[in-house]
N, C-alpha and C. Protein backbone atom coordinates (compact mmCIF):
# COMPACT_ATOMS: atom_id res chain seq x y z
N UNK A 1 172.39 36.45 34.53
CA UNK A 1 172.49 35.19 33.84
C UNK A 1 171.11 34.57 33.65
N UNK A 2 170.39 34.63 34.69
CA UNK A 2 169.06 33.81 34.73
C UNK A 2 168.13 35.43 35.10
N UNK A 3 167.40 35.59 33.81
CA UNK A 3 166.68 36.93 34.83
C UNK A 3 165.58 36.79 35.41
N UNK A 4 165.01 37.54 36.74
CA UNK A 4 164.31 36.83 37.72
C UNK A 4 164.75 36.45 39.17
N UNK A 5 166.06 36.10 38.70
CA UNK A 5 166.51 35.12 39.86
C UNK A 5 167.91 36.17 40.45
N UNK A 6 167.55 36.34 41.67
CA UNK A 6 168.68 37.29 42.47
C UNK A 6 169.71 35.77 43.01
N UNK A 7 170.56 36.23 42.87
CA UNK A 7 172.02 35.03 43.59
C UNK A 7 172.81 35.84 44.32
N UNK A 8 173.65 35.15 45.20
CA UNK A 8 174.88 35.36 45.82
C UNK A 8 175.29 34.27 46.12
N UNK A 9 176.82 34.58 46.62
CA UNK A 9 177.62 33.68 46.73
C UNK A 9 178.55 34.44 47.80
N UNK A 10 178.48 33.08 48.68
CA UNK A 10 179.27 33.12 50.12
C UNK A 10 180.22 31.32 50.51
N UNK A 11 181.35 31.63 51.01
CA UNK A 11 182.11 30.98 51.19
C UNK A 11 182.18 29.78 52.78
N UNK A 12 182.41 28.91 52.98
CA UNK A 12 182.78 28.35 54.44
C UNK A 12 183.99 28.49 55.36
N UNK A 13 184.60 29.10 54.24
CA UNK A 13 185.97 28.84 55.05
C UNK A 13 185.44 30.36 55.54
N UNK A 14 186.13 30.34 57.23
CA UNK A 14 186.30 31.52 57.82
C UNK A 14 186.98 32.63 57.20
N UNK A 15 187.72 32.44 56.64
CA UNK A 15 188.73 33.15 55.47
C UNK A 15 188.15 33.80 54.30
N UNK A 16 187.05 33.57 54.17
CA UNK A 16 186.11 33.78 52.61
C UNK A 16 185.94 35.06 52.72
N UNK A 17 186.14 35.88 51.83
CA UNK A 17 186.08 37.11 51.66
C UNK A 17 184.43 37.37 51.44
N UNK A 18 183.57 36.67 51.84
CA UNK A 18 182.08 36.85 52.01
C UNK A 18 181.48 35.64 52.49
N UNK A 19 181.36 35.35 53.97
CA UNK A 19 181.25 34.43 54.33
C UNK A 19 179.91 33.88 54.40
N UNK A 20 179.64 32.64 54.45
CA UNK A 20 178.22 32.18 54.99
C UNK A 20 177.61 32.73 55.99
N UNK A 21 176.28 33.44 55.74
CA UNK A 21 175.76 33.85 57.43
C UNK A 21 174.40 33.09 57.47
N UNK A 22 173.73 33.21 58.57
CA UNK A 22 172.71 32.86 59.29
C UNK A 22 171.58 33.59 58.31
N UNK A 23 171.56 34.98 58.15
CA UNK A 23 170.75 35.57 57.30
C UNK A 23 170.55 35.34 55.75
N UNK A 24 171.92 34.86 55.15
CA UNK A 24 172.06 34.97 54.19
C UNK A 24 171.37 33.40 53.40
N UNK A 25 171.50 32.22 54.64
CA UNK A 25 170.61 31.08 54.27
C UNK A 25 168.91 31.59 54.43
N UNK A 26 168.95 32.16 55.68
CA UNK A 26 167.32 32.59 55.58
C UNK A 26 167.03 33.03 54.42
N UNK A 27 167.50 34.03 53.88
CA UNK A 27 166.68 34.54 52.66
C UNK A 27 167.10 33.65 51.43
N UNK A 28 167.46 32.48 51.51
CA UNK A 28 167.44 31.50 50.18
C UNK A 28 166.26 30.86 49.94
N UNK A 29 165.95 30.81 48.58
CA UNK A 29 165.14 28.83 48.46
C UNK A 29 165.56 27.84 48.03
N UNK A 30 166.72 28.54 47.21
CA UNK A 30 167.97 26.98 46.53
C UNK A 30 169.49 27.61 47.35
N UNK A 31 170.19 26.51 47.93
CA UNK A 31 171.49 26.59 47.99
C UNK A 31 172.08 25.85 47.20
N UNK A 32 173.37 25.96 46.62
CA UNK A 32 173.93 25.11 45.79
C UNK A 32 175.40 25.31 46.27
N UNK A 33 176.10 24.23 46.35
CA UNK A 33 177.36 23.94 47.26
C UNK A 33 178.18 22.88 45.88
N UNK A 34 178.88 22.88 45.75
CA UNK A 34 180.04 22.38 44.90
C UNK A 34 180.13 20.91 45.07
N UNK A 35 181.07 20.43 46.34
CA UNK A 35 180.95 19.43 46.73
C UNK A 35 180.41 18.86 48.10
N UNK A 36 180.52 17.53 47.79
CA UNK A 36 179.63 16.63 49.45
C UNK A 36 179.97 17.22 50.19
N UNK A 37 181.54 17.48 50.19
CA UNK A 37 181.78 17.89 51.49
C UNK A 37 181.17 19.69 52.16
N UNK A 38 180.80 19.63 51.49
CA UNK A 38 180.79 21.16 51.16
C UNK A 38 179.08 20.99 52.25
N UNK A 39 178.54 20.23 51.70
CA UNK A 39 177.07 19.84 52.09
C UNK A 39 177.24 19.83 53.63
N UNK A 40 178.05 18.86 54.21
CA UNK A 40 178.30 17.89 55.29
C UNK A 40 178.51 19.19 55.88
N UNK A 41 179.41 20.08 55.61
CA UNK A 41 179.97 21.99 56.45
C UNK A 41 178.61 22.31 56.54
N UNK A 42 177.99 22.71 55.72
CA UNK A 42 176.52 23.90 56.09
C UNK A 42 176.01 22.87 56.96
N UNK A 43 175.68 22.15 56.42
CA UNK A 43 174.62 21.24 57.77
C UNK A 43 175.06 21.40 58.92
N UNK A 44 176.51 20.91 59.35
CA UNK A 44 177.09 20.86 60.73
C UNK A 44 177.57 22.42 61.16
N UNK A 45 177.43 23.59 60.32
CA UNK A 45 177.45 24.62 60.82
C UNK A 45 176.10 25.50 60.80
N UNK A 46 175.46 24.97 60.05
CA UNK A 46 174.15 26.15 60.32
C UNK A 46 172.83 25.25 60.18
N UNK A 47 173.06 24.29 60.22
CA UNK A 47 172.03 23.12 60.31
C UNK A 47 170.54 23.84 60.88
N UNK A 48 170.44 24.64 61.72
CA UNK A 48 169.45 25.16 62.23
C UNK A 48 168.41 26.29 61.51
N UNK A 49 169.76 26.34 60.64
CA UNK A 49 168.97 28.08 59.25
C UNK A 49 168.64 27.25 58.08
N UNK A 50 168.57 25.76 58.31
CA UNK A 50 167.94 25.43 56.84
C UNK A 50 167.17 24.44 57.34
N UNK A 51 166.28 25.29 57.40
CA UNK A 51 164.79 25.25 57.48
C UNK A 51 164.19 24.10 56.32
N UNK A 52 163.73 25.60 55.29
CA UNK A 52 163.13 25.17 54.25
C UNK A 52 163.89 25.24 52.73
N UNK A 53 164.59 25.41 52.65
CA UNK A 53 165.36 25.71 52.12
C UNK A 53 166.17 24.20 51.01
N UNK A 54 166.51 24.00 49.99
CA UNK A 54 166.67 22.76 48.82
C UNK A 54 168.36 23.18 48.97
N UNK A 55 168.97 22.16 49.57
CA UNK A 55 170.50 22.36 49.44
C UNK A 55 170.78 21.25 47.96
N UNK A 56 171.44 21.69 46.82
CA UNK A 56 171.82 20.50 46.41
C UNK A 56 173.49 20.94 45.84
N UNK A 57 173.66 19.47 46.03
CA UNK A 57 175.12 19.57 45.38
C UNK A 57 175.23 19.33 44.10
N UNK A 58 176.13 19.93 43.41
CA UNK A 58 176.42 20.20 41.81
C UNK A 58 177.88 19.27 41.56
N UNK A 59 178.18 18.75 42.55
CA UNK A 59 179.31 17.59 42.40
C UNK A 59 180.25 18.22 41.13
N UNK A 60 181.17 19.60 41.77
CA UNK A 60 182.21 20.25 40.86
C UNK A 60 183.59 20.51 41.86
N UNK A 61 184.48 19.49 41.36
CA UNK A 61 185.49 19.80 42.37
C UNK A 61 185.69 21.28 42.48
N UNK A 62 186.16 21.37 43.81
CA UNK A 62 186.37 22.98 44.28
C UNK A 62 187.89 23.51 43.70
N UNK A 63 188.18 23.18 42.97
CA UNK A 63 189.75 23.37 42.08
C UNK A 63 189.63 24.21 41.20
N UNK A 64 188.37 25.32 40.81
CA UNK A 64 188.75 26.48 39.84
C UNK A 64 188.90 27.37 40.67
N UNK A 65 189.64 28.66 40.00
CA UNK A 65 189.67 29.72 40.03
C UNK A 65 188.54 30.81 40.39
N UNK A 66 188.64 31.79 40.87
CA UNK A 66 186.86 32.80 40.82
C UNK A 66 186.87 33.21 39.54
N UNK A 67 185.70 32.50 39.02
CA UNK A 67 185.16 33.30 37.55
C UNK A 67 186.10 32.62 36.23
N UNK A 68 187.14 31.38 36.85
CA UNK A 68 186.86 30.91 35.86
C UNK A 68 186.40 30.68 34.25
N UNK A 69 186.72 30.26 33.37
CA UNK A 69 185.63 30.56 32.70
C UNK A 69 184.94 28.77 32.18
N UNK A 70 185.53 27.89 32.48
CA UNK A 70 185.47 26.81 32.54
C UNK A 70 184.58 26.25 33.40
N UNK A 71 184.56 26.63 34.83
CA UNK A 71 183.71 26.96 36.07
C UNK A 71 182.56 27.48 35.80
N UNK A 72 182.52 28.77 35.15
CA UNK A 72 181.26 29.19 34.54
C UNK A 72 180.23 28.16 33.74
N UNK A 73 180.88 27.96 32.91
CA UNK A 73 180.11 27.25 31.61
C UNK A 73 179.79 25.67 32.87
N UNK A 74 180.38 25.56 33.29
CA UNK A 74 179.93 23.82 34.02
C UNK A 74 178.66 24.74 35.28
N UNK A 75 179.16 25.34 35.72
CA UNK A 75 177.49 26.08 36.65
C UNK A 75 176.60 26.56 35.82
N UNK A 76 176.88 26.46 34.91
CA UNK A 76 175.60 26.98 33.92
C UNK A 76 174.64 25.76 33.91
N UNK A 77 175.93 24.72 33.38
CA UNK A 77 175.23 23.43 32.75
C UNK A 77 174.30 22.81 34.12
N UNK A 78 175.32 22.78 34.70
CA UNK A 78 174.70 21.81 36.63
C UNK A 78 173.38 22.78 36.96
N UNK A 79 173.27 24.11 36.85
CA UNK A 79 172.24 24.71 38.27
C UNK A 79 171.25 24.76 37.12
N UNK A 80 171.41 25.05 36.11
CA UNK A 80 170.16 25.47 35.30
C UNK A 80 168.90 24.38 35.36
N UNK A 81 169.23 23.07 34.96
CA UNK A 81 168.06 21.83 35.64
C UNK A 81 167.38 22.12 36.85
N UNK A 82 167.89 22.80 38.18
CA UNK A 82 167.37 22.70 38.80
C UNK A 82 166.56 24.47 38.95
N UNK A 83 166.47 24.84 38.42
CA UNK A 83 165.99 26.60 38.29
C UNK A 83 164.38 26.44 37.41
């Protein structure tokens, strides 16, 4: 989508079929999380792996689908300002 720029995507819920790890914040420089609440989880769970690291929220209720295509086009619009 953006070339240059390697992404992934990992989940909070214990349940996430690719979960948040410890490593996986280390090797970030942008996180981007959906909603506040979403913010308030990483902090109070890995608060210690974000270092240096730019968390911002994209304020998109967590109510789509994976891949979406509605979802898409609004993460396009939200992350690209900050890239």
């Amino acid at each position: 989508m953006w070339p240059g720029i390697e992404v992934a995507s990992a989940g909070l819920d214990p349940a996430a079929d690719d979960p948040v790890t410890p490593e996986l914040l280390q090797s970030a420089d942008l996180i981007f999380v959906m909603e506040k609440v979403h913010r308030k989880k990483l902090s109070a769970k890995f608060g210690a792996h974000l270092k240096r690291q730019r968390v911002i929220c994209l304020d998109i209720p967590d109510d789509y689908e994976y891949m979406e295509p509605a979802l898409i086009e609004l993460l396009k619009k939200r992350v690209a300002p900050h890239l």
